[in-house]
C-alpha atoms as a PDB file:
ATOM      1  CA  UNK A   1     -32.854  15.975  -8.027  1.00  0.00           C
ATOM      2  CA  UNK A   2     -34.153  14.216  -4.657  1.00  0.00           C
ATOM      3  CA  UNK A   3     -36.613  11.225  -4.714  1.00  0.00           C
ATOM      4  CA  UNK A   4     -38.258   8.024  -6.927  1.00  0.00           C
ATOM      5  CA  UNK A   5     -38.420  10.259 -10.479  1.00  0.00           C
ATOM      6  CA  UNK A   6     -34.503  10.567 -11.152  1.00  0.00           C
ATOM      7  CA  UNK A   7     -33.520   7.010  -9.310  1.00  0.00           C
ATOM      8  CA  UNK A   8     -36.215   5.436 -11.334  1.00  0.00           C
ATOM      9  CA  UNK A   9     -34.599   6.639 -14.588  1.00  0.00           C
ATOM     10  CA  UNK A  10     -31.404   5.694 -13.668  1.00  0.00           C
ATOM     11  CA  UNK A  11     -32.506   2.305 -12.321  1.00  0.00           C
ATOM     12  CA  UNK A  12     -34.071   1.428 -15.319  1.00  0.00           C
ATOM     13  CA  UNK A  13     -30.837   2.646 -17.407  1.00  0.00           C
ATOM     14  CA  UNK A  14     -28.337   0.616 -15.007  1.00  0.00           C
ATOM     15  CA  UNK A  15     -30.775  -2.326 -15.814  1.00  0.00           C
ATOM     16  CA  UNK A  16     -31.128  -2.069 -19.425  1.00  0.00           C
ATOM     17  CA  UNK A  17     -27.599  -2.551 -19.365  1.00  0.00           C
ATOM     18  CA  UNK A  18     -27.502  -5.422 -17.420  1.00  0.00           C
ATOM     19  CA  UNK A  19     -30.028  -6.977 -18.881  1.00  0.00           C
ATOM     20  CA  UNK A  20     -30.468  -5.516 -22.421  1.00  0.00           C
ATOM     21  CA  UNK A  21     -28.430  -8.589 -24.648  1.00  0.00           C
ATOM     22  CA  UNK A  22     -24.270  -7.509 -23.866  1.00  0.00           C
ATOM     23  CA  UNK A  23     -23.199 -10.641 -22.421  1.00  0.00           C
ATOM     24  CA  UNK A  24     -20.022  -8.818 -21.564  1.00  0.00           C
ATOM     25  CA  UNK A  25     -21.780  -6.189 -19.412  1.00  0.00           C
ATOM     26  CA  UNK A  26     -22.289  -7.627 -15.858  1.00  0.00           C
ATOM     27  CA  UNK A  27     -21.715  -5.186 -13.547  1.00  0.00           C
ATOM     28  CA  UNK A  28     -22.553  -1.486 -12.904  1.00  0.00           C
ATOM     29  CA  UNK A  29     -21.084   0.801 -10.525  1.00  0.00           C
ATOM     30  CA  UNK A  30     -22.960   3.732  -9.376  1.00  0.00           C
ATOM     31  CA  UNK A  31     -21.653   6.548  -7.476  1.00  0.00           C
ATOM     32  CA  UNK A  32     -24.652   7.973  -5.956  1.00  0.00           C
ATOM     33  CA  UNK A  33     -25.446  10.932  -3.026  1.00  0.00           C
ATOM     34  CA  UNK A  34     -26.393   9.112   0.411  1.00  0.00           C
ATOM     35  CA  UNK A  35     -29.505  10.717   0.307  1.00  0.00           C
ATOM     36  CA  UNK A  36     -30.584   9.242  -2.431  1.00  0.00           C
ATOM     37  CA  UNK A  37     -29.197   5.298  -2.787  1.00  0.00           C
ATOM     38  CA  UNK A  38     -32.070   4.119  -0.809  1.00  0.00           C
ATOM     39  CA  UNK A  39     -34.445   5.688  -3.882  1.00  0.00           C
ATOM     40  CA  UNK A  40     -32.032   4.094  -6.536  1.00  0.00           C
ATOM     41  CA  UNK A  41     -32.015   0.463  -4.715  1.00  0.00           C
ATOM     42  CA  UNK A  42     -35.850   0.579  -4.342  1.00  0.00           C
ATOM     43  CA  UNK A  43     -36.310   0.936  -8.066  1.00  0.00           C
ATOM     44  CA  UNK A  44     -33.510  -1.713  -8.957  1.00  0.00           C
ATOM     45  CA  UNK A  45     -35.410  -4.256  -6.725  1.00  0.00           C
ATOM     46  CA  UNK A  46     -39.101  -3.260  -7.256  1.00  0.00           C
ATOM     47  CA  UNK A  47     -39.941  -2.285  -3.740  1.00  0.00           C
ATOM     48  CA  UNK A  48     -38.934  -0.456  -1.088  1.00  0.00           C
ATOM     49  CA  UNK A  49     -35.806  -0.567   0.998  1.00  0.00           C
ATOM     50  CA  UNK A  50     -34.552   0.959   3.827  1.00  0.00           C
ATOM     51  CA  UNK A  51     -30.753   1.725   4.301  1.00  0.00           C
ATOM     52  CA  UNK A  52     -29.144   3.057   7.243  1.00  0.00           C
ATOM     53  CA  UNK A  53     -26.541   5.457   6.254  1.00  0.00           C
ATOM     54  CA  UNK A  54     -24.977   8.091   8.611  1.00  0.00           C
ATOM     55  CA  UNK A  55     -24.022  11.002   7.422  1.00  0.00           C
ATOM     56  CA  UNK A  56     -20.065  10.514   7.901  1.00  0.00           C
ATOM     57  CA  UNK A  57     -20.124   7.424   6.397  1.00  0.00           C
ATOM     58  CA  UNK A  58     -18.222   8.571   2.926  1.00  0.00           C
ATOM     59  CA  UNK A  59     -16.460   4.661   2.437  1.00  0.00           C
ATOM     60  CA  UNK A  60     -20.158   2.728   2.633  1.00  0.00           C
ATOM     61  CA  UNK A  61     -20.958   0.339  -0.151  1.00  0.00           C
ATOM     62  CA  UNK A  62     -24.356  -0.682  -1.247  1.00  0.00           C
ATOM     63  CA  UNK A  63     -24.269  -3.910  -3.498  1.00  0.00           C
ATOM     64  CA  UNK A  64     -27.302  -4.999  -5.588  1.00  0.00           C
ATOM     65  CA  UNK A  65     -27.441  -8.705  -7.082  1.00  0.00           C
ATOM     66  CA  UNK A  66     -29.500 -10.130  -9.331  1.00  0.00           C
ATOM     67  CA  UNK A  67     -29.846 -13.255 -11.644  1.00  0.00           C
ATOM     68  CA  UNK A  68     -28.021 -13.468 -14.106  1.00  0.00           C
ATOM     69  CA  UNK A  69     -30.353 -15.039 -16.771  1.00  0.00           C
ATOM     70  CA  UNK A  70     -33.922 -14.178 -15.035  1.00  0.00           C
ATOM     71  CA  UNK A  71     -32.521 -10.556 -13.926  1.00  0.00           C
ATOM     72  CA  UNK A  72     -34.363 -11.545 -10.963  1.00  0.00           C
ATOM     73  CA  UNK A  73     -33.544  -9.657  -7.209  1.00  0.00           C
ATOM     74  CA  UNK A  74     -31.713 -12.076  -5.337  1.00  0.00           C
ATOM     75  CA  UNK A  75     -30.549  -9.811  -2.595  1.00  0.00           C
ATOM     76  CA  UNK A  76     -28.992  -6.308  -1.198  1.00  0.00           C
ATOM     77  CA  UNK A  77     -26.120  -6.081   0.721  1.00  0.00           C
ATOM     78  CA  UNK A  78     -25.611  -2.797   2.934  1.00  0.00           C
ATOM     79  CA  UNK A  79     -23.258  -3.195   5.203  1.00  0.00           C
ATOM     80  CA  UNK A  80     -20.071  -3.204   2.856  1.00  0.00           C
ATOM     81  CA  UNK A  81     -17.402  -0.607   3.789  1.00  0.00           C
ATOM     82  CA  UNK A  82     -14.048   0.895   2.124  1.00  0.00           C
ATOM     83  CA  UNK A  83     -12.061   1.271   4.825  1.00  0.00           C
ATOM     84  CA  UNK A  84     -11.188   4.728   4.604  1.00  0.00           C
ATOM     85  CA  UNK A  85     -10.138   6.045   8.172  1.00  0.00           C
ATOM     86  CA  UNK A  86     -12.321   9.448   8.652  1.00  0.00           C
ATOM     87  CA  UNK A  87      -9.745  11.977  10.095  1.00  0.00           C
ATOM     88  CA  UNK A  88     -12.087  15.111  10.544  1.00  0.00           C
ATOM     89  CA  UNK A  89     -15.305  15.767  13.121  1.00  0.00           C
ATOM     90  CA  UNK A  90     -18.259  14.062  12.306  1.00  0.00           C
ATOM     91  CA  UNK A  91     -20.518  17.093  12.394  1.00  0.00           C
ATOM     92  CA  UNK A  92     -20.833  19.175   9.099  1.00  0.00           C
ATOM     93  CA  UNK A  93     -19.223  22.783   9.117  1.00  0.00           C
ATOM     94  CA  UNK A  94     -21.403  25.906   9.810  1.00  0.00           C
ATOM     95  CA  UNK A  95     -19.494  28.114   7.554  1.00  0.00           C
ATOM     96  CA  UNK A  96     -21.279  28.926   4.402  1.00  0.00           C
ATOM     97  CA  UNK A  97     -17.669  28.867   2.535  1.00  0.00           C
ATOM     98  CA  UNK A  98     -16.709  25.152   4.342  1.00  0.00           C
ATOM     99  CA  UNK A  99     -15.781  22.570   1.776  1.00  0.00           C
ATOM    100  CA  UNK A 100     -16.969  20.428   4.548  1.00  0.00           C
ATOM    101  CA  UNK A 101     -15.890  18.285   7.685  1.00  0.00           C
ATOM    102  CA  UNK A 102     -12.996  17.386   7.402  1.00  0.00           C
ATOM    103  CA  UNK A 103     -11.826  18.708   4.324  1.00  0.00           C
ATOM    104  CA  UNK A 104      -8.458  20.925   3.769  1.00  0.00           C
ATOM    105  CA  UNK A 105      -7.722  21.398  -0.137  1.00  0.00           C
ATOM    106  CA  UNK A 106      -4.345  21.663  -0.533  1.00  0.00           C
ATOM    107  CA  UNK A 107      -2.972  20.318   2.351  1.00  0.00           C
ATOM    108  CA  UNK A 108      -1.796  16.647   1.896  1.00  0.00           C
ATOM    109  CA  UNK A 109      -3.300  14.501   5.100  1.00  0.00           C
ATOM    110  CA  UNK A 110      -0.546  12.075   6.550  1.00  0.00           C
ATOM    111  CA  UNK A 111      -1.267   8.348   6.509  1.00  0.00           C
END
């Protein structure tokens, strides 16, 4: 699913976690489609944020912290990055069958 209903869910979930009494719970990691982090960090933090995120970018990392005790927002860091090295075109394949830019199964990619 696209949009606020899903990422709410899950925002409350990750939270609950956090939050919910397990001392030894105090981090979550969540893997989540590009088009929707921006949803997913807006319902962490209680209002709306805007992250830039190009469509190529498959190392970006989004990082979320809050208080430990209060579970307060304390702030949102977006411009975190894996360090993969993109070896394909950055435009998306215009082949129905494509497994997309980039992307060869089966044939091992040199480093």
């Amino acid at each position: 699913d696209f949009g606020p209903c899903c990422n709410s869910a899950a925002a409350d979930a990750m939270k609950a976690s956090l939050f919910g009494g397990d001392a030894e719970t105090n981090a979550v990691l969540a893997v989540w489609e590009h088009a929707n982090i921006a949803y997913l960090a807006s319902a962490l933090v209680g209002s709306e944020i805007n992250i830039k995120w190009r469509d190529h970018h498959f190392d970006k990392v989004v990082a979320v912290y809050f208080d430990a005790v209060t579970g307060e927002f304390l702030r949102i860091d977006d411009n975190l990055y894996q360090g993969f090295k993109w070896l394909g075109p950055t435009e998306a394949s215009t082949v129905d069958y494509s497994f997309g830019p980039g992307e060869h199964p089966g044939i091992k990619q040199q480093s």
